[in-house]
N, C-alpha and C. Protein backbone atom coordinates (compact mmCIF):
# COMPACT_ATOMS: atom_id res chain seq x y z
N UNK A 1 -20.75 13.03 9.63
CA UNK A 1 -21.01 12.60 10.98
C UNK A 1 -20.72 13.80 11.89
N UNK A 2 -21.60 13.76 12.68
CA UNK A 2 -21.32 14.92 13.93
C UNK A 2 -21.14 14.87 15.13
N UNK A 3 -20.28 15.16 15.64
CA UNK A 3 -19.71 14.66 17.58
C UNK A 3 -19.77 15.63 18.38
N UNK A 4 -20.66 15.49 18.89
CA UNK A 4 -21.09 16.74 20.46
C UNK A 4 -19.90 16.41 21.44
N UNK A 5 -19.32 17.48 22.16
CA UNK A 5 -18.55 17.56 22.65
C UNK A 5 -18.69 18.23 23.70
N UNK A 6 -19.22 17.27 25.18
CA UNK A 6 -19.62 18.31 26.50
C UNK A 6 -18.73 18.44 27.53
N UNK A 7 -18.40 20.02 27.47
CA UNK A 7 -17.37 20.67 28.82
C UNK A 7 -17.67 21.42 29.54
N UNK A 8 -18.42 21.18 31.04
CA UNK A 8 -19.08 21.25 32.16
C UNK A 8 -20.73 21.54 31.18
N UNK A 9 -20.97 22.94 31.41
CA UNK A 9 -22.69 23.31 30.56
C UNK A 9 -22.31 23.76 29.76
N UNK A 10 -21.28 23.37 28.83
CA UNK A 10 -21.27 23.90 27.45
C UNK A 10 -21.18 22.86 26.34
N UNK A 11 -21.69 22.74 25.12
CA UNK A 11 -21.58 21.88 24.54
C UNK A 11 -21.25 22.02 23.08
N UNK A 12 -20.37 21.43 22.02
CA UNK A 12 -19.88 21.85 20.77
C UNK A 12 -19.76 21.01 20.24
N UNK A 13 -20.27 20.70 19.02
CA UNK A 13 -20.63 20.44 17.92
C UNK A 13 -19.22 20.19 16.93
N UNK A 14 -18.76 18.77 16.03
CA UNK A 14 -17.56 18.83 15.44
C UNK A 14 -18.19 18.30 14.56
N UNK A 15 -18.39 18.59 12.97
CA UNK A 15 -18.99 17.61 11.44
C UNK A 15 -17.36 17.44 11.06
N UNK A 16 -17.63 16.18 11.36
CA UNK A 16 -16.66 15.12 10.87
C UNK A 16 -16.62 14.58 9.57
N UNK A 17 -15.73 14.24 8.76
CA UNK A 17 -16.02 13.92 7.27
C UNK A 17 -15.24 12.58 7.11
N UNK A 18 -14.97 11.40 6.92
CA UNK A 18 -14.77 9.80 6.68
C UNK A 18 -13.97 10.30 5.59
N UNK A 19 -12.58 9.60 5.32
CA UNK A 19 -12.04 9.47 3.89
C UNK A 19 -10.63 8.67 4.24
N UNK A 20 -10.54 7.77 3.02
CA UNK A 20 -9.58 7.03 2.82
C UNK A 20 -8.54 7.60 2.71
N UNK A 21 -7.42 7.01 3.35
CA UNK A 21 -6.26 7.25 3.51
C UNK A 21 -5.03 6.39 2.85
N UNK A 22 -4.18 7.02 2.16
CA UNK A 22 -3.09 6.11 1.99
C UNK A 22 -1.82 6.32 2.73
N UNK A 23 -1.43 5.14 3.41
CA UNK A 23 -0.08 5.68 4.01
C UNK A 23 0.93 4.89 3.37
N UNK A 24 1.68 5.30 3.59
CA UNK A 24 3.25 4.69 2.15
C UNK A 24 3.93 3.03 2.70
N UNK A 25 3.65 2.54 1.97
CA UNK A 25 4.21 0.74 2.59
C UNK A 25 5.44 0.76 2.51
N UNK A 26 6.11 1.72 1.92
CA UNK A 26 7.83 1.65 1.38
C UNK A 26 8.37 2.46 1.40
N UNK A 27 9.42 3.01 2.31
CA UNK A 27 10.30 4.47 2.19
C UNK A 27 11.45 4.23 2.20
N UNK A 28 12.33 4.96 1.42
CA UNK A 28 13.85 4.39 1.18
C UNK A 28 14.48 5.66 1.33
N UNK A 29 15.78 5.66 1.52
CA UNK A 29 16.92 6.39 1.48
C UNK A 29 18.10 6.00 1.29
N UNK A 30 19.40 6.88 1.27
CA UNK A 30 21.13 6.40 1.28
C UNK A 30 20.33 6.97 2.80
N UNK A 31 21.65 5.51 3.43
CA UNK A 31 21.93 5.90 4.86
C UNK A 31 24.19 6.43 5.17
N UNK A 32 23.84 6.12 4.10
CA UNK A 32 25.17 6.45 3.42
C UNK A 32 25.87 6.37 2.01
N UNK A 33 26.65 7.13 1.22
CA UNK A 33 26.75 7.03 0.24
C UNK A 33 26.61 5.89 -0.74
N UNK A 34 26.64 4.76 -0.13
CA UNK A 34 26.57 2.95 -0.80
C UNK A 34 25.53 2.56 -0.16
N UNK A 35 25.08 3.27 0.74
CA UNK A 35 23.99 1.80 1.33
C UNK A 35 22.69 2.53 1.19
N UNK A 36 21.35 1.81 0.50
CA UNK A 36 20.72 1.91 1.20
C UNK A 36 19.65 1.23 2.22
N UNK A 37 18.80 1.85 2.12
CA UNK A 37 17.74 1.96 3.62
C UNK A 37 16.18 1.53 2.67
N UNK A 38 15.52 0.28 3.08
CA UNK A 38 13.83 0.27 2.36
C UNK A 38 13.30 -0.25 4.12
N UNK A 39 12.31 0.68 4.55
CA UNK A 39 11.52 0.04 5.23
C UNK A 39 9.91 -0.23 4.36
N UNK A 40 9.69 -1.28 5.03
CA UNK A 40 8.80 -2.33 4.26
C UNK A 40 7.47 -2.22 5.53
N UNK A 41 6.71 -1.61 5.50
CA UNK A 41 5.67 -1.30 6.98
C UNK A 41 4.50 -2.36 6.74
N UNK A 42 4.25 -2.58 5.88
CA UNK A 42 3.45 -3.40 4.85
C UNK A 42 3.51 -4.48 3.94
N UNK A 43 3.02 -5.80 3.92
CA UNK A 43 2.83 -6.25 3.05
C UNK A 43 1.32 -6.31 1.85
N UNK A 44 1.31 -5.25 1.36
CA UNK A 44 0.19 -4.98 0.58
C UNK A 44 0.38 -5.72 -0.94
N UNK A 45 -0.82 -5.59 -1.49
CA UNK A 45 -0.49 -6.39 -2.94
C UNK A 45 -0.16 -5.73 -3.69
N UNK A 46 0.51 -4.26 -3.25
CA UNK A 46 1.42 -3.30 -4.34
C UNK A 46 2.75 -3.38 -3.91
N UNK A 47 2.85 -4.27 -2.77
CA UNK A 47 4.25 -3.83 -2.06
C UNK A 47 5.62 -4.46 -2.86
N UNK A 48 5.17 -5.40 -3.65
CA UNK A 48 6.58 -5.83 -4.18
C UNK A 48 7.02 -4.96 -5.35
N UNK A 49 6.00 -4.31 -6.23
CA UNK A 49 6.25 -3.15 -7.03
C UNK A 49 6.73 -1.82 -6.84
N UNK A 50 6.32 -1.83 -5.59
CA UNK A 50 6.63 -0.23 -4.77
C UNK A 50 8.22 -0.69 -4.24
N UNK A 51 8.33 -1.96 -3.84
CA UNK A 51 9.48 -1.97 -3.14
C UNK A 51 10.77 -1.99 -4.58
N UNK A 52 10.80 -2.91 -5.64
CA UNK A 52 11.32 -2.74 -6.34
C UNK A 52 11.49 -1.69 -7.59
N UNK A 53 10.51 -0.29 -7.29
CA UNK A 53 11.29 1.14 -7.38
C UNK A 53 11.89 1.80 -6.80
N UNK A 54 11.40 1.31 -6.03
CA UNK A 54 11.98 2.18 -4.53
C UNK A 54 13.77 1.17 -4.62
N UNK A 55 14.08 0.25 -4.74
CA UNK A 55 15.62 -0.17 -4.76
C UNK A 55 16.26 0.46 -6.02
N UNK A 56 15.59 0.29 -7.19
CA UNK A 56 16.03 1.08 -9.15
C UNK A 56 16.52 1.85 -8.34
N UNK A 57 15.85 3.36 -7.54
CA UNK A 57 16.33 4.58 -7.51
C UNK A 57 17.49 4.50 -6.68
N UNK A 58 17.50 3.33 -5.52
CA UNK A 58 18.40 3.71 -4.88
C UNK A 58 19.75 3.20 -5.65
N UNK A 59 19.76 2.16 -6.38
CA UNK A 59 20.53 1.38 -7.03
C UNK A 59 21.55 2.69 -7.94
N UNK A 60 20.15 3.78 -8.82
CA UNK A 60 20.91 4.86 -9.27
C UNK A 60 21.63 6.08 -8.59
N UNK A 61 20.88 6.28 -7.41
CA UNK A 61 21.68 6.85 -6.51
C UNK A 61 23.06 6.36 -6.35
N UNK A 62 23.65 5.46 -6.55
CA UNK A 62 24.63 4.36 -6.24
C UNK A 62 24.97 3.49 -4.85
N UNK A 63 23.97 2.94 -4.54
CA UNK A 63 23.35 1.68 -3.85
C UNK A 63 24.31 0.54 -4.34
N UNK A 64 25.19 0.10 -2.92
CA UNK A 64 25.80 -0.92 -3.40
C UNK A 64 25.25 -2.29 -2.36
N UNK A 65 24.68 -1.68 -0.95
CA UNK A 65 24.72 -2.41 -0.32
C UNK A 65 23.25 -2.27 0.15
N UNK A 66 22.42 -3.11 0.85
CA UNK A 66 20.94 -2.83 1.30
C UNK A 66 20.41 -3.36 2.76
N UNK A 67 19.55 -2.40 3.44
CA UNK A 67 19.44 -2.49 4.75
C UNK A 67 17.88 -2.77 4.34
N UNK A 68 17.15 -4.46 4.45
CA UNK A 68 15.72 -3.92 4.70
C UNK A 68 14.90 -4.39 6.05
N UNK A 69 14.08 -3.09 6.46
CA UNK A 69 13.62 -2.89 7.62
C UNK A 69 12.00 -3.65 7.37
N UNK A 70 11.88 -4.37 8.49
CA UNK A 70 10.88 -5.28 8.74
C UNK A 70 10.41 -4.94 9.76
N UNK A 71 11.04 -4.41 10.78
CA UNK A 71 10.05 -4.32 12.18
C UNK A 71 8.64 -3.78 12.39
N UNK A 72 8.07 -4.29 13.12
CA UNK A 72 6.51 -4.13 13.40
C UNK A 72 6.01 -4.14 12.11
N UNK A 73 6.34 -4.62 11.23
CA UNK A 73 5.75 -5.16 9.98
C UNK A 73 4.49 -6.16 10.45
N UNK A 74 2.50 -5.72 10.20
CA UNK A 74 2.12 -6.65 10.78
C UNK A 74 1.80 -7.50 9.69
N UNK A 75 2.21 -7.93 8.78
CA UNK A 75 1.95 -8.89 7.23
C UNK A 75 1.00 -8.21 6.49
N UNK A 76 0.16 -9.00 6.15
CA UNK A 76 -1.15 -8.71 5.19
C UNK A 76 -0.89 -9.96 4.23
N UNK A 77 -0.97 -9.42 2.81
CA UNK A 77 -0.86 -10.48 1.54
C UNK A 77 0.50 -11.63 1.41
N UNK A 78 0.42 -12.34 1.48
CA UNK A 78 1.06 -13.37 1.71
C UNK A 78 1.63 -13.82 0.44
N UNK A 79 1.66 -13.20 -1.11
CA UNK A 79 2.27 -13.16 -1.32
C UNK A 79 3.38 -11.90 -2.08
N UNK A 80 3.37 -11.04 -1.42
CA UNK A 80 4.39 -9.79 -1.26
C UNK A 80 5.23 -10.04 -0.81
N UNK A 81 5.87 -10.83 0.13
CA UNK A 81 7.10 -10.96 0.41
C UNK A 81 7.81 -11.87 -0.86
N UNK A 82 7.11 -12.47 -1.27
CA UNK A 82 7.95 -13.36 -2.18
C UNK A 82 8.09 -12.66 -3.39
N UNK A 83 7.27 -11.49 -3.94
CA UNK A 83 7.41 -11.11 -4.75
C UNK A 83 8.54 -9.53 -4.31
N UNK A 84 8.48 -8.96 -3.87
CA UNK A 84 9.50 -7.82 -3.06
C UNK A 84 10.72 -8.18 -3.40
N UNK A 85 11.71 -8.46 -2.65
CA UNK A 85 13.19 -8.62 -2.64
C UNK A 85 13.52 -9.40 -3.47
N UNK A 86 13.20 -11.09 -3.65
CA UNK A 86 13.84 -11.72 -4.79
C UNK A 86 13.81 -11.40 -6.26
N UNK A 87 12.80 -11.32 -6.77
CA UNK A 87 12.22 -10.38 -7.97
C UNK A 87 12.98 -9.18 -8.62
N UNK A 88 13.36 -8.37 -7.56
CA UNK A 88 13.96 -7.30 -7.51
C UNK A 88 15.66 -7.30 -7.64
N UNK A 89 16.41 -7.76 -6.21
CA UNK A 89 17.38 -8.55 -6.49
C UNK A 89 18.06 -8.80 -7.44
N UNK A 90 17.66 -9.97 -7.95
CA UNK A 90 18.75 -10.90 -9.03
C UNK A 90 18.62 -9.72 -10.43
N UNK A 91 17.96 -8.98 -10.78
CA UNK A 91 18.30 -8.02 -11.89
C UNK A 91 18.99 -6.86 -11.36
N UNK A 92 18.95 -6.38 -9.90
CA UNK A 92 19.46 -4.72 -9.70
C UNK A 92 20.69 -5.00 -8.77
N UNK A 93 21.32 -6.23 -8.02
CA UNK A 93 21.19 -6.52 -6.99
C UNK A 93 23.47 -7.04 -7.83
């Protein structure tokens, strides 16, 4: 695709190229030596898998305690939340 671009009598030309993007539904950290941190941006139909590696590592990090971030979470698959935290949980938890 190509986007003309006019500034006063001059005009420029941008070939634009379309491509899928992935942006990460799950990022974790220690927010301190015991705790950590999963924000959850997404409920996608990978998100309960992504979310419960994302706790393993922190768990081996030594994760005793867990902060998970929901805000401006706008949903999606309806059932990712149920599969995410409980799932995960009762074996690492």
């Amino acid at each position: 695709m190509t986007v003309t671009v006019k500034r006063g009598e001059t005009t420029k030309d941008f070939k634009l190229t379309r491509k899928q993007i992935q942006l990460p539904v799950v990022t974790s950290g220690l927010v301190q030596p015991t705790v950590g941190y999963i924000r959850l941006t997404d409920f996608s139909s990978d998100a309960g898998t992504k979310f419960a590696a994302q706790l393993g590592d922190l768990v081996k990090k030594g994760a005793k305690s867990l902060v998970i971030d929901l805000r401006d979470n706008p949903g999606g698959c309806l059932q990712a939340p149920r599969r995410s935290p409980s799932s995960s949980c009762k074996a690492e938890c």
